[in-house]
PDB file of N, CA and C in Angstrom:
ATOM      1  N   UNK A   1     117.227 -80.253   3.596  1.00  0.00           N
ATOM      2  CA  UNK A   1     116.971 -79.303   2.535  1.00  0.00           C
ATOM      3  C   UNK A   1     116.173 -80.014   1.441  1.00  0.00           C
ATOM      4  N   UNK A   2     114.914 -79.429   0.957  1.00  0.00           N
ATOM      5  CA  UNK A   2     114.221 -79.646  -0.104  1.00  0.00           C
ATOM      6  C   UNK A   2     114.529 -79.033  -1.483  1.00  0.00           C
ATOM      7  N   UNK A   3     115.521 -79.703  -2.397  1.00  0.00           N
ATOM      8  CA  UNK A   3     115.551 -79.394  -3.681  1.00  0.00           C
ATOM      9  C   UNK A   3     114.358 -79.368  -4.512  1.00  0.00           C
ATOM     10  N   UNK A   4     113.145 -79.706  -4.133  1.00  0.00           N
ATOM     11  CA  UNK A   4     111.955 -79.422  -5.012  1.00  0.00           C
ATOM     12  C   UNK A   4     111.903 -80.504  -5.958  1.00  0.00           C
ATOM     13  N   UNK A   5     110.623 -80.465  -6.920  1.00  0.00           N
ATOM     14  CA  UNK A   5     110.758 -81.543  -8.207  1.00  0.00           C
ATOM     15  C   UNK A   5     111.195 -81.097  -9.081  1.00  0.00           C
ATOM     16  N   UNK A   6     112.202 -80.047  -9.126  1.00  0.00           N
ATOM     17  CA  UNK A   6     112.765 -79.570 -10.779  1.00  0.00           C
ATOM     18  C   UNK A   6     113.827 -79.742 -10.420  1.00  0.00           C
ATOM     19  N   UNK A   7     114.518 -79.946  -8.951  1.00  0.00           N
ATOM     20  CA  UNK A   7     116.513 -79.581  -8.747  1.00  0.00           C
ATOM     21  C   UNK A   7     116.960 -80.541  -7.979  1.00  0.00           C
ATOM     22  N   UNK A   8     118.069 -80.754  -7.939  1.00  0.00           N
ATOM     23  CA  UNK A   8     119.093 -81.640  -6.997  1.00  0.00           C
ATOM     24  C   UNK A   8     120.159 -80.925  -6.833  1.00  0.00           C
ATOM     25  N   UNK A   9     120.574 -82.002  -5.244  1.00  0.00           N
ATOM     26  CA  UNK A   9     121.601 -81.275  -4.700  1.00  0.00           C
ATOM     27  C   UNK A   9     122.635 -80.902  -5.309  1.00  0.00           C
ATOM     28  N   UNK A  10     123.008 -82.261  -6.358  1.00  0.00           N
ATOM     29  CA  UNK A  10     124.111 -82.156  -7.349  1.00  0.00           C
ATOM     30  C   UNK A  10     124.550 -80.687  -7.429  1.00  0.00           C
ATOM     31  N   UNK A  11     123.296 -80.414  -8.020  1.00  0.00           N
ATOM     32  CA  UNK A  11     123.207 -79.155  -9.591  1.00  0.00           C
ATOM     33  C   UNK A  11     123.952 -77.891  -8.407  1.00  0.00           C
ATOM     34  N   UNK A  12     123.522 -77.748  -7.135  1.00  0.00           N
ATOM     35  CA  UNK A  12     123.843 -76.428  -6.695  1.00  0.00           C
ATOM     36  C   UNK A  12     125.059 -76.441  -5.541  1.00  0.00           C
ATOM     37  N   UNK A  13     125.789 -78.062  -5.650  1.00  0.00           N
ATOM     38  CA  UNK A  13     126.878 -78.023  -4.693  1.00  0.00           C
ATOM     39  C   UNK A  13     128.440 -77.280  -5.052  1.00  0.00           C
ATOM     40  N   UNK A  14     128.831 -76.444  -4.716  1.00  0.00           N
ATOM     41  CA  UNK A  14     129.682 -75.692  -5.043  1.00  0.00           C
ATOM     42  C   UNK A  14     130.954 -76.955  -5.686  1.00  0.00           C
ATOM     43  N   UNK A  15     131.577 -76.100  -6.454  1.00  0.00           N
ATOM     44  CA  UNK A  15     132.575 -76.953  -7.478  1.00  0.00           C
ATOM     45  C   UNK A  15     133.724 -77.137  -6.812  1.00  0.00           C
ATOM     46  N   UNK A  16     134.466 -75.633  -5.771  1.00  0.00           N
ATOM     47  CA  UNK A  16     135.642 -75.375  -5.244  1.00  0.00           C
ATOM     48  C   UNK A  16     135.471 -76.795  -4.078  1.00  0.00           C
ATOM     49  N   UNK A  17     134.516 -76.687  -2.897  1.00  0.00           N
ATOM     50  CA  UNK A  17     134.708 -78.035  -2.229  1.00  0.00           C
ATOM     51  C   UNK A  17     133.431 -78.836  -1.897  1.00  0.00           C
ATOM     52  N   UNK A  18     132.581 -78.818  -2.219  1.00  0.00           N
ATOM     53  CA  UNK A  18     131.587 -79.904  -2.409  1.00  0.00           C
ATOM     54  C   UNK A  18     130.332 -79.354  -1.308  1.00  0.00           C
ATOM     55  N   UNK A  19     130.419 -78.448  -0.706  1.00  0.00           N
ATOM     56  CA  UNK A  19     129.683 -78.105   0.409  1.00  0.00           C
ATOM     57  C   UNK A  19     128.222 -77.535  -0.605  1.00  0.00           C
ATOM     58  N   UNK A  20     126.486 -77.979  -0.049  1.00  0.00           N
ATOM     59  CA  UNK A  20     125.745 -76.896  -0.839  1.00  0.00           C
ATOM     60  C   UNK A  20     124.548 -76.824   1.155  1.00  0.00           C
ATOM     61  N   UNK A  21     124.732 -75.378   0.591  1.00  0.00           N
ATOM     62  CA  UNK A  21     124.174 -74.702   2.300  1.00  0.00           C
ATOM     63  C   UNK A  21     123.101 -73.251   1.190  1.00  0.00           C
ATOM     64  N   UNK A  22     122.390 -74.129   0.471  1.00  0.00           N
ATOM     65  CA  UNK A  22     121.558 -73.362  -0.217  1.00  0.00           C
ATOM     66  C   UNK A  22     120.198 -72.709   0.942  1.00  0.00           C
ATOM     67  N   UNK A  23     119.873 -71.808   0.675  1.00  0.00           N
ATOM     68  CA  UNK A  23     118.379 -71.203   1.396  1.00  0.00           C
ATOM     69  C   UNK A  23     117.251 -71.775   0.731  1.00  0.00           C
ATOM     70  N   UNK A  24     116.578 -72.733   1.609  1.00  0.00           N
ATOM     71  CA  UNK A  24     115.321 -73.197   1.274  1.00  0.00           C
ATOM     72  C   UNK A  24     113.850 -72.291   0.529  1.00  0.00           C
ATOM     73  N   UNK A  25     114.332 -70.820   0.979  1.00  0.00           N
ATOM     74  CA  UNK A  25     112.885 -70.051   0.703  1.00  0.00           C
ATOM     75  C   UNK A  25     113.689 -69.776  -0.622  1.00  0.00           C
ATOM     76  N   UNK A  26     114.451 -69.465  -1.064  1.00  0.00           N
ATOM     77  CA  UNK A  26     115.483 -69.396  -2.213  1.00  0.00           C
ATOM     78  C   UNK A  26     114.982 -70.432  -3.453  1.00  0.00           C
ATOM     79  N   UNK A  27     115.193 -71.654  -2.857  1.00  0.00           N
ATOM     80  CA  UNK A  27     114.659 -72.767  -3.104  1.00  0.00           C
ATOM     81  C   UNK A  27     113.579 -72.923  -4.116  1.00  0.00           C
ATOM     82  N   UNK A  28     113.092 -72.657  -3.000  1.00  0.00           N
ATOM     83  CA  UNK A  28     110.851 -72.797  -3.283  1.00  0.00           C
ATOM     84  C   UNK A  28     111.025 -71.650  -4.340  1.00  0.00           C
ATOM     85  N   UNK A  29     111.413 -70.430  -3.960  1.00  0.00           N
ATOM     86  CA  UNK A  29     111.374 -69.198  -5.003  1.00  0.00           C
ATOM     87  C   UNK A  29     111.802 -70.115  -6.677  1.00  0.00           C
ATOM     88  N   UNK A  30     113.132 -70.458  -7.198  1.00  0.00           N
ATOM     89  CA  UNK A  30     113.052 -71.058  -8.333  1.00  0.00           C
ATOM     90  C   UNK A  30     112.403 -72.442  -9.005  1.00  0.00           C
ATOM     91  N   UNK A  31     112.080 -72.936  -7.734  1.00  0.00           N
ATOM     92  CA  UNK A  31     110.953 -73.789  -7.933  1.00  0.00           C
ATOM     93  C   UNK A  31     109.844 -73.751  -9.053  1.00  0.00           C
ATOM     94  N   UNK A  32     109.083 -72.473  -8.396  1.00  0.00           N
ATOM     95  CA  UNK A  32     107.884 -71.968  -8.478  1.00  0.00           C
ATOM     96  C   UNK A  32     108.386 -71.204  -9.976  1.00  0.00           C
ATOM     97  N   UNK A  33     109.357 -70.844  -9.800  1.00  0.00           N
ATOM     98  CA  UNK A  33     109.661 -70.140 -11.226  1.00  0.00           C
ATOM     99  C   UNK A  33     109.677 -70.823 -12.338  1.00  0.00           C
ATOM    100  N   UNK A  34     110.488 -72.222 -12.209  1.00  0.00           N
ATOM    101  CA  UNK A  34     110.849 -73.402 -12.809  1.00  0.00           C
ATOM    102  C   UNK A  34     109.240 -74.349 -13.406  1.00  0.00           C
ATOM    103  N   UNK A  35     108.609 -73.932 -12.390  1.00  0.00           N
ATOM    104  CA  UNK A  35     106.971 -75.069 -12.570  1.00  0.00           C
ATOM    105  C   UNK A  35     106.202 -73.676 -13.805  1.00  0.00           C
ATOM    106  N   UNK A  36     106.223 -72.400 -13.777  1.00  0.00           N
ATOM    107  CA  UNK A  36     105.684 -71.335 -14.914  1.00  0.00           C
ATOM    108  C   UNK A  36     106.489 -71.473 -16.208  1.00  0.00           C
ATOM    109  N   UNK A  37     107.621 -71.526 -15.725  1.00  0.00           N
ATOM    110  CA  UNK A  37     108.707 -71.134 -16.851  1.00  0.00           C
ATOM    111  C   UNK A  37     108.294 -72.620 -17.986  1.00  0.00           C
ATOM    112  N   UNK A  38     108.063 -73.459 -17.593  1.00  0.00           N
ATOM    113  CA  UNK A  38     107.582 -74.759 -18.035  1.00  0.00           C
ATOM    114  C   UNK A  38     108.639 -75.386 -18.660  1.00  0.00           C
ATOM    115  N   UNK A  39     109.902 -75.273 -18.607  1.00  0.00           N
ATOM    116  CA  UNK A  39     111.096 -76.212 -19.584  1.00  0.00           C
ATOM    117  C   UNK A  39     112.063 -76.423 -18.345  1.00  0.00           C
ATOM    118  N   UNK A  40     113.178 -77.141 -18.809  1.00  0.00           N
ATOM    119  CA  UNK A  40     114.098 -77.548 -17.575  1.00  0.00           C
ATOM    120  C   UNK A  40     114.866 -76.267 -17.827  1.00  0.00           C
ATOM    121  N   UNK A  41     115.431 -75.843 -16.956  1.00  0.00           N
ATOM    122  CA  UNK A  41     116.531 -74.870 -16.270  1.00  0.00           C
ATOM    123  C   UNK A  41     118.151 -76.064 -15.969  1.00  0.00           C
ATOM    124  N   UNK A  42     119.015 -75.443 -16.843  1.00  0.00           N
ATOM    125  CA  UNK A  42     120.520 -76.094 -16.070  1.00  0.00           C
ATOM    126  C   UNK A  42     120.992 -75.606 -15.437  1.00  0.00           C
ATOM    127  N   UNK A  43     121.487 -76.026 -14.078  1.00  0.00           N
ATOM    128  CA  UNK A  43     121.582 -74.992 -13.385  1.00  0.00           C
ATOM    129  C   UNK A  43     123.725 -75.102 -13.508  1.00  0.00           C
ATOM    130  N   UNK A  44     124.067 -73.465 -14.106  1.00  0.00           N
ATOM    131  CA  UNK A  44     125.665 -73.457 -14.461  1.00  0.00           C
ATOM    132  C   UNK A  44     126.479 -73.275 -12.710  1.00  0.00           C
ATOM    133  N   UNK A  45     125.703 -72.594 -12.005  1.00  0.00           N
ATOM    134  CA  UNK A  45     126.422 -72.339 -10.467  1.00  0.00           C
ATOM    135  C   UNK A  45     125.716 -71.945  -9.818  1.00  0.00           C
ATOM    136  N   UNK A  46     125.373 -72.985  -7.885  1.00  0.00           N
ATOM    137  CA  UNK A  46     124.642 -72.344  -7.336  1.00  0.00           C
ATOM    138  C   UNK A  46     125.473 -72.111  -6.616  1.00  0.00           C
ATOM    139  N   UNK A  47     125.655 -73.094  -5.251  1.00  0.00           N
ATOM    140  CA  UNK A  47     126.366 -72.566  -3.736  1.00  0.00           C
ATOM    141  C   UNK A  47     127.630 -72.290  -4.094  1.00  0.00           C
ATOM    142  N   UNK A  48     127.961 -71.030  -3.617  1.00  0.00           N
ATOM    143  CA  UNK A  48     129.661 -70.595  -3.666  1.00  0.00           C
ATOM    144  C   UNK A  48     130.023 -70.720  -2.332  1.00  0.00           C
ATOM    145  N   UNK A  49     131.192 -71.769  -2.095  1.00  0.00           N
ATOM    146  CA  UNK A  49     131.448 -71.199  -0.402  1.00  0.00           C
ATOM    147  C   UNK A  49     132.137 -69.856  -0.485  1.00  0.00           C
ATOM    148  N   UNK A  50     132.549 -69.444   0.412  1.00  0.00           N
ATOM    149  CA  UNK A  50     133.742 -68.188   0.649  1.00  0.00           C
ATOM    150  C   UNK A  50     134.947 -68.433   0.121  1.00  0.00           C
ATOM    151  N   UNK A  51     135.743 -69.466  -0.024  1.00  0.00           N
ATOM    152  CA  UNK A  51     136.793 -69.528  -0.630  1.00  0.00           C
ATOM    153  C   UNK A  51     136.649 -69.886  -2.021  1.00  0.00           C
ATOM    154  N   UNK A  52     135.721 -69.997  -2.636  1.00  0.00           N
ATOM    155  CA  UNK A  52     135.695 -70.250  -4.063  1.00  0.00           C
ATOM    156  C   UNK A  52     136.383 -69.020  -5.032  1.00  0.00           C
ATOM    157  N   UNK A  53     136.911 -69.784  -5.977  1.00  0.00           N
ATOM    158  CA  UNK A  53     137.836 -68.450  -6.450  1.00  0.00           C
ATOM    159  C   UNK A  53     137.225 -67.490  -6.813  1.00  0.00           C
ATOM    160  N   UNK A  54     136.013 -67.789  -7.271  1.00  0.00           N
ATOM    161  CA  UNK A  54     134.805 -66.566  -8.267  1.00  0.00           C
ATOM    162  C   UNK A  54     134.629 -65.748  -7.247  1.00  0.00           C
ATOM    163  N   UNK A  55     134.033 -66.079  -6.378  1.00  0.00           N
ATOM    164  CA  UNK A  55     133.725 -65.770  -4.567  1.00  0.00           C
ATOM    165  C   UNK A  55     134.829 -64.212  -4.928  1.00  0.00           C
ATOM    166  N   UNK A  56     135.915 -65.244  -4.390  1.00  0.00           N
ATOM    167  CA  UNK A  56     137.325 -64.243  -3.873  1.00  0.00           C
ATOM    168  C   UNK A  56     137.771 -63.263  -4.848  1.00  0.00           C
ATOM    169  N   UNK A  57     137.784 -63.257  -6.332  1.00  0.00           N
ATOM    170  CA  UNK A  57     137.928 -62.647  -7.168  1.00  0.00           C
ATOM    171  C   UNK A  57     136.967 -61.477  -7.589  1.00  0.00           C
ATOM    172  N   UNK A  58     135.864 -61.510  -7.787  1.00  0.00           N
ATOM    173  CA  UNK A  58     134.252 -61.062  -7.681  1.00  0.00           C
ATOM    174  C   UNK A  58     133.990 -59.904  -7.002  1.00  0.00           C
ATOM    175  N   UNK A  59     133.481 -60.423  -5.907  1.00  0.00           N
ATOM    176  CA  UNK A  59     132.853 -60.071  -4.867  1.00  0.00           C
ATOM    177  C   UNK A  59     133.340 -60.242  -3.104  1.00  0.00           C
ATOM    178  N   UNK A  60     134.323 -60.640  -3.192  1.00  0.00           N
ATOM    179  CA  UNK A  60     135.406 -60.858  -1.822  1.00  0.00           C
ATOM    180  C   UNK A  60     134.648 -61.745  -0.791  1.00  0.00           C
ATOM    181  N   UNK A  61     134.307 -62.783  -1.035  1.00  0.00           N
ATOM    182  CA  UNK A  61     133.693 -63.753   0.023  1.00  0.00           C
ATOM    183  C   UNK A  61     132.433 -63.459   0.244  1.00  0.00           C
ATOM    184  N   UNK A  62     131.843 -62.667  -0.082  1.00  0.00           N
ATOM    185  CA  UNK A  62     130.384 -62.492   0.620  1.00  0.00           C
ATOM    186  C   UNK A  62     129.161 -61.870  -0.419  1.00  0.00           C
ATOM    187  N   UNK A  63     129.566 -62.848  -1.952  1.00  0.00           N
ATOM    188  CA  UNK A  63     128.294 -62.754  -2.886  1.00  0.00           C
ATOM    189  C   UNK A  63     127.005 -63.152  -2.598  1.00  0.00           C
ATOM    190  N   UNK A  64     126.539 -62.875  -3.092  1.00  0.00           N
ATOM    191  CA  UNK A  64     125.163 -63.845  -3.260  1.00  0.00           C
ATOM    192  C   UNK A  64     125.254 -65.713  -3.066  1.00  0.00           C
ATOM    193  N   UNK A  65     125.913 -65.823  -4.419  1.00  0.00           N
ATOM    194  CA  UNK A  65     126.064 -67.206  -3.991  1.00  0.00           C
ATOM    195  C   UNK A  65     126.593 -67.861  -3.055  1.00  0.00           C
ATOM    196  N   UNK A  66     127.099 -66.975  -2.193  1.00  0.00           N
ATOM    197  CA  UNK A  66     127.395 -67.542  -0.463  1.00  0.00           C
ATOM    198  C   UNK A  66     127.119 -67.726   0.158  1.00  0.00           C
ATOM    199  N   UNK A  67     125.743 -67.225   0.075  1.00  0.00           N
ATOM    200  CA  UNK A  67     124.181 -67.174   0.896  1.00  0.00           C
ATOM    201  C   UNK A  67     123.556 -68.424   0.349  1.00  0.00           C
ATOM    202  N   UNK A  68     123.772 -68.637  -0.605  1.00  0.00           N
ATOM    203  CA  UNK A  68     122.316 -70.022  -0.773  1.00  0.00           C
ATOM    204  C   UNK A  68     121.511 -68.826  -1.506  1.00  0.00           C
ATOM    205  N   UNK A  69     121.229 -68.248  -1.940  1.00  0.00           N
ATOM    206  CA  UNK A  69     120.570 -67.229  -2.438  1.00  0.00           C
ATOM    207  C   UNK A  69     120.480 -66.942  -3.771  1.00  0.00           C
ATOM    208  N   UNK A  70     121.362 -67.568  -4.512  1.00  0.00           N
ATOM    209  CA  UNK A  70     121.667 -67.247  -5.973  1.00  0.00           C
ATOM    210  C   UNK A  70     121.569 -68.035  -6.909  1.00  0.00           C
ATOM    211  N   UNK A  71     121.881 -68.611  -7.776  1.00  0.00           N
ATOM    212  CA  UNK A  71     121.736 -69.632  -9.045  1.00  0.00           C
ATOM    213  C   UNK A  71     122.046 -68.872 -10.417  1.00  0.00           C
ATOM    214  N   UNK A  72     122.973 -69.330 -11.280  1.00  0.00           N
ATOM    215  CA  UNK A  72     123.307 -68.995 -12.730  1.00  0.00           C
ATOM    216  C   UNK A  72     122.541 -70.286 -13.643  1.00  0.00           C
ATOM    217  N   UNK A  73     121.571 -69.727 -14.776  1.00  0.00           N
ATOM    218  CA  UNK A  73     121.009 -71.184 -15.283  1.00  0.00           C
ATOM    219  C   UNK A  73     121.469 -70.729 -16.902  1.00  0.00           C
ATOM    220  N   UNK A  74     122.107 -72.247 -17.454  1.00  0.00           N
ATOM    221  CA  UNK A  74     122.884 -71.466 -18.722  1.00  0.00           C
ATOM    222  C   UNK A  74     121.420 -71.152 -19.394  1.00  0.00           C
ATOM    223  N   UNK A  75     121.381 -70.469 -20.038  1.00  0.00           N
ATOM    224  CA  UNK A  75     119.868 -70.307 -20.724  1.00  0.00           C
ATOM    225  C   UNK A  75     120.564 -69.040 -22.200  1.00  0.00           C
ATOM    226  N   UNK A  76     120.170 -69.361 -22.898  1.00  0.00           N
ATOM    227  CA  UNK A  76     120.588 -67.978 -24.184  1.00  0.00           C
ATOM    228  C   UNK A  76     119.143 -67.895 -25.082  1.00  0.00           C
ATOM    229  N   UNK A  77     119.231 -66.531 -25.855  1.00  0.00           N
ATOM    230  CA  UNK A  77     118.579 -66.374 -27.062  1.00  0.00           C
ATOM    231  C   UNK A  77     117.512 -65.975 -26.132  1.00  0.00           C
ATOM    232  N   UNK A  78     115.713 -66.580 -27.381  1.00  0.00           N
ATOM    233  CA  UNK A  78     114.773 -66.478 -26.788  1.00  0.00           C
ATOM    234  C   UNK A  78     114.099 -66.754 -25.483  1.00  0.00           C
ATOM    235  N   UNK A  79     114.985 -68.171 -25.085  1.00  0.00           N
ATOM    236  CA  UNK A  79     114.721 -68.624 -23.228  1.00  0.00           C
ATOM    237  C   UNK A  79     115.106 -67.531 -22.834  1.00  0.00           C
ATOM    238  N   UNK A  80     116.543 -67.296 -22.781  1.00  0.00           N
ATOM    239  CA  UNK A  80     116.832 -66.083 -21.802  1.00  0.00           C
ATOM    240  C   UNK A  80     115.713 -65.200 -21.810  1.00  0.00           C
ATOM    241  N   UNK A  81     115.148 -64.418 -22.705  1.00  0.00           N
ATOM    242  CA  UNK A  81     113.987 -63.533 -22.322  1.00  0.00           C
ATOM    243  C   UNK A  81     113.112 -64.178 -22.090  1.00  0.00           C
ATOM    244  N   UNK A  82     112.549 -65.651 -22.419  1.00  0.00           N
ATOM    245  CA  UNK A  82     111.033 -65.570 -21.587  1.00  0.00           C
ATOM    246  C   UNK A  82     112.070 -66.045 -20.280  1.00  0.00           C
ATOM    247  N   UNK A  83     112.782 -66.317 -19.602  1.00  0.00           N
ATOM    248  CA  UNK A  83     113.208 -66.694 -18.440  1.00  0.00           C
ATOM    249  C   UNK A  83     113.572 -65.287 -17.582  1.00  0.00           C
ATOM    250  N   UNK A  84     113.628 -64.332 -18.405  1.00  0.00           N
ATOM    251  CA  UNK A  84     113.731 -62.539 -17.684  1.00  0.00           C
ATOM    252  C   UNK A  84     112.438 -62.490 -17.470  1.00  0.00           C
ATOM    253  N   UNK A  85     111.924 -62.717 -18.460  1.00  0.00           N
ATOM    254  CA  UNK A  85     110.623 -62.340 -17.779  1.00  0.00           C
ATOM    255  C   UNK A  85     109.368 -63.154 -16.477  1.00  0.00           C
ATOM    256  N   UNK A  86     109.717 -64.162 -16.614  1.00  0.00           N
ATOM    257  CA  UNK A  86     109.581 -64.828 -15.442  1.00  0.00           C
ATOM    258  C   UNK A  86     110.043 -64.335 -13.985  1.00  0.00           C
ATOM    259  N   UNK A  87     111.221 -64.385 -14.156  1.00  0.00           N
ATOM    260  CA  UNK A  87     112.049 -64.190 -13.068  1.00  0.00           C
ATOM    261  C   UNK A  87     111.421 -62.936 -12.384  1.00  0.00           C
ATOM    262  N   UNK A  88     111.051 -61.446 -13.779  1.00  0.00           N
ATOM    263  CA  UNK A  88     111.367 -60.483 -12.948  1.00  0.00           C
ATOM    264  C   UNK A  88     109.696 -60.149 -12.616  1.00  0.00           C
ATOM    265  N   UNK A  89     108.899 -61.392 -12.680  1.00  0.00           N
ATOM    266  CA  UNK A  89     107.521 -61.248 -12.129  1.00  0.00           C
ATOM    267  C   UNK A  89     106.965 -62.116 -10.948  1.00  0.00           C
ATOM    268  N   UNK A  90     108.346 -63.124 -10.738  1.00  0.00           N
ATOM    269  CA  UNK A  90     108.346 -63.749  -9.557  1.00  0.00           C
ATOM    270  C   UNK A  90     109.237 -63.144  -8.329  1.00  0.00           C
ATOM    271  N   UNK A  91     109.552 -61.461  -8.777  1.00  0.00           N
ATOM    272  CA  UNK A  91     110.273 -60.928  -7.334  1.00  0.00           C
ATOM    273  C   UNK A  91     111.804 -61.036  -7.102  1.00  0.00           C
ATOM    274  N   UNK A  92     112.363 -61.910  -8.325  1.00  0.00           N
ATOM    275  CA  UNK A  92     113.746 -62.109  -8.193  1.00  0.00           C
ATOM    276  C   UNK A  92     114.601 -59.884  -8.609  1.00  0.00           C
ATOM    277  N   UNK A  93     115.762 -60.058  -7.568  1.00  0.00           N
ATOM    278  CA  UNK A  93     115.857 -58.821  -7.622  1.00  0.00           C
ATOM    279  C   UNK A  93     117.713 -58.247  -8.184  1.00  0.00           C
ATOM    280  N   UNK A  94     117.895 -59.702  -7.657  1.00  0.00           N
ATOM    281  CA  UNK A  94     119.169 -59.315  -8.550  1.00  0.00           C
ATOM    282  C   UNK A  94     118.960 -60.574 -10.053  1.00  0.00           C
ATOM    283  N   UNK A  95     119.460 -59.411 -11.334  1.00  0.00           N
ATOM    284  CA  UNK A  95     119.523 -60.164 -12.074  1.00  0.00           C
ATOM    285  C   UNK A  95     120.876 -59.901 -12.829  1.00  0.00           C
ATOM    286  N   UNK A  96     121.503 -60.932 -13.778  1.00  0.00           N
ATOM    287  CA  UNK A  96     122.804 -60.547 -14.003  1.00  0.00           C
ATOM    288  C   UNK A  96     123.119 -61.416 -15.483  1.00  0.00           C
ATOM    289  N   UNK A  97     123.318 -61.064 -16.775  1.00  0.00           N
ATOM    290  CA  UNK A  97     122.837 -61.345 -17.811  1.00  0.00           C
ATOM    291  C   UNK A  97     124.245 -61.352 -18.981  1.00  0.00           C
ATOM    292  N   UNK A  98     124.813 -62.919 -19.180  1.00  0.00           N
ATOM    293  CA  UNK A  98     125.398 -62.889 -20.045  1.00  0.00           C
ATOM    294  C   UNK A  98     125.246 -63.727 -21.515  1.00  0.00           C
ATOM    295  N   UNK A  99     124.986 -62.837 -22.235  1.00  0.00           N
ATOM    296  CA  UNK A  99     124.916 -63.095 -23.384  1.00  0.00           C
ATOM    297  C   UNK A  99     125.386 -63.220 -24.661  1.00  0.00           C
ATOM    298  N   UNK A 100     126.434 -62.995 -24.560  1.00  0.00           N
ATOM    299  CA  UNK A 100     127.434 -62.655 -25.747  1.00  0.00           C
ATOM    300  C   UNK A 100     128.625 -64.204 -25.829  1.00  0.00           C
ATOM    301  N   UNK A 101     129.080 -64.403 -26.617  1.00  0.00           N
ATOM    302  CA  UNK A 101     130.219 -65.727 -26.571  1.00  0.00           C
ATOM    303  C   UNK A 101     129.730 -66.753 -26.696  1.00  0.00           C
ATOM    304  N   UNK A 102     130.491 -67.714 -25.778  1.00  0.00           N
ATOM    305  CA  UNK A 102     130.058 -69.434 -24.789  1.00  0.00           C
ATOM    306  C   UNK A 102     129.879 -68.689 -23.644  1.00  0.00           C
ATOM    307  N   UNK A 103     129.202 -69.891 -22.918  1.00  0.00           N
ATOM    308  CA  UNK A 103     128.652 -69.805 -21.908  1.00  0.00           C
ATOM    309  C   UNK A 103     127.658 -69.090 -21.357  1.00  0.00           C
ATOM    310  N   UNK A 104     126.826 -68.341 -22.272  1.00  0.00           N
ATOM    311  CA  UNK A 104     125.837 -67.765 -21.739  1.00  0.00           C
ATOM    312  C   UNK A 104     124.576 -68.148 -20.644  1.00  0.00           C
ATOM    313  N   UNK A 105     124.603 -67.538 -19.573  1.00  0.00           N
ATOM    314  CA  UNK A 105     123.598 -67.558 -18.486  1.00  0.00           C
ATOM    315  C   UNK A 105     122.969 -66.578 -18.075  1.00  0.00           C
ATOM    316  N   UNK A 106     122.342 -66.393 -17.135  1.00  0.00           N
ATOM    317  CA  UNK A 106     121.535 -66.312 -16.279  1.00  0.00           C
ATOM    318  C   UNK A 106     121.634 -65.758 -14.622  1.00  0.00           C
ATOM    319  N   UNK A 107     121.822 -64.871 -14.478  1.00  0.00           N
ATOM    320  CA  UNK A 107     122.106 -64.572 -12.842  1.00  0.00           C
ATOM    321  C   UNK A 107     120.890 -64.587 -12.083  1.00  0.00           C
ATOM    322  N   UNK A 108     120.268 -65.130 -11.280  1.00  0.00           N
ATOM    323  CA  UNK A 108     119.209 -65.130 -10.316  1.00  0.00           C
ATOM    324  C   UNK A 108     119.865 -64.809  -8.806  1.00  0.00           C
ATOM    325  N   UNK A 109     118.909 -63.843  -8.272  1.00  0.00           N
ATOM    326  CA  UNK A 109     119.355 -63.681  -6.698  1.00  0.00           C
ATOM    327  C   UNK A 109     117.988 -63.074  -6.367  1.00  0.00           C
ATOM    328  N   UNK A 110     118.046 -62.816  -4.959  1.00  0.00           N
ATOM    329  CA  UNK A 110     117.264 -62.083  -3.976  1.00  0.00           C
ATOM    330  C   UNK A 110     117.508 -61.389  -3.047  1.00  0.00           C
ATOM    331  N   UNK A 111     118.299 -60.228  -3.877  1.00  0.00           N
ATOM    332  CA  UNK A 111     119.466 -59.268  -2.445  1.00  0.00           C
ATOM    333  C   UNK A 111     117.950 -58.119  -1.941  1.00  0.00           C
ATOM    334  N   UNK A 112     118.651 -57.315  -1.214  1.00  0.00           N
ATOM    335  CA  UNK A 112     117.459 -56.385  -0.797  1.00  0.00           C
ATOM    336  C   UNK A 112     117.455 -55.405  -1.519  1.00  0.00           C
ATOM    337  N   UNK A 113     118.647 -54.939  -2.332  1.00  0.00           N
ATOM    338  CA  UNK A 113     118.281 -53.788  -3.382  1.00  0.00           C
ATOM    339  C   UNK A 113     118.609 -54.258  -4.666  1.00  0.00           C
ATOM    340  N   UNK A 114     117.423 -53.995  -5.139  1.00  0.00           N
ATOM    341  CA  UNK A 114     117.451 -54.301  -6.650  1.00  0.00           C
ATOM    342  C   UNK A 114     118.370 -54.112  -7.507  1.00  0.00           C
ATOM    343  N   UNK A 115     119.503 -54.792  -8.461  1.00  0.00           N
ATOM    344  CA  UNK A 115     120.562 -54.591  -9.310  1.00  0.00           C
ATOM    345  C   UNK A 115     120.343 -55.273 -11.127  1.00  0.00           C
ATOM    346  N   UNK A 116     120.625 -54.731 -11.897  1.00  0.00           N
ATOM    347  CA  UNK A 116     120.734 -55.312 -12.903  1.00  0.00           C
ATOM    348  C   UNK A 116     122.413 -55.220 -13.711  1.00  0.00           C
ATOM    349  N   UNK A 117     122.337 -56.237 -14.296  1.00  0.00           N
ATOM    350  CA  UNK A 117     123.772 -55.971 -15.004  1.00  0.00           C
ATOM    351  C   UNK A 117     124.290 -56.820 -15.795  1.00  0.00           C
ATOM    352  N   UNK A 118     125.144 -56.467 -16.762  1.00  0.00           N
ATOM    353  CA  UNK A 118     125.328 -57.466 -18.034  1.00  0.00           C
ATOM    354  C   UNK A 118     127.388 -58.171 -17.403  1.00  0.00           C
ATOM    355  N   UNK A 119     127.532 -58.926 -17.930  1.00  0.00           N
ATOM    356  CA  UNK A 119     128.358 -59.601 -17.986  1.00  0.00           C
ATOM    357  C   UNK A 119     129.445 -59.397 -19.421  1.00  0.00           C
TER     358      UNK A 119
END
């Protein structure tokens, strides 16, 4: 697997047990986003296995981030919008947007039907 020149494996190996089975075209996709967007991206959560609690609690084993498909990057304020707007001109289709509190991020995915939604 090619993490690209903006990511490492670190950043997207799931927290629950260490496994990262990320999608390479996934990959290249925030890559390419990451090389426009022009600043570093942190990345807060990529690979979820199936038993991860978020996983199981969520979305019942079979989110996005189970696929290799997804990435949360903490990002707030003005990044967050130029990073929406990036995202939603590089084809990314699920997006998922929390902004309010700590911890504000970033939902990135590439499901087949388009979703938006706040946190």
């Amino acid at each position: 697997m090619n993490f690209g020149k903006y990511f490492t494996e670190v950043e997207f190996k799931c927290k629950h047990c260490g496994k990262c089975e990320m999608d390479q075209a996934f990959l290249d996709k925030i890559n390419e986003l990451r090389q426009e967007y022009g600043h570093p991206l942190v990345v807060t959560s990529g690979y979820r296995c199936p038993e991860h609690p978020s996983e199981r609690i969520k979305v019942g084993k079979s989110g996005m981030h189970t696929t290799g498909k997804a990435v949360d990057f903490g990002v707030d304020g003005a990044n967050a919008q130029r990073l929406l707007m990036f995202a939603v001109q590089h084809g990314f289709t699920g997006i998922g947007v929390q902004q309010k509190g700590g911890g504000r991020f970033i939902h990135l995915d590439t499901r087949d039907t388009p979703a938006l939604w706040s946190y």
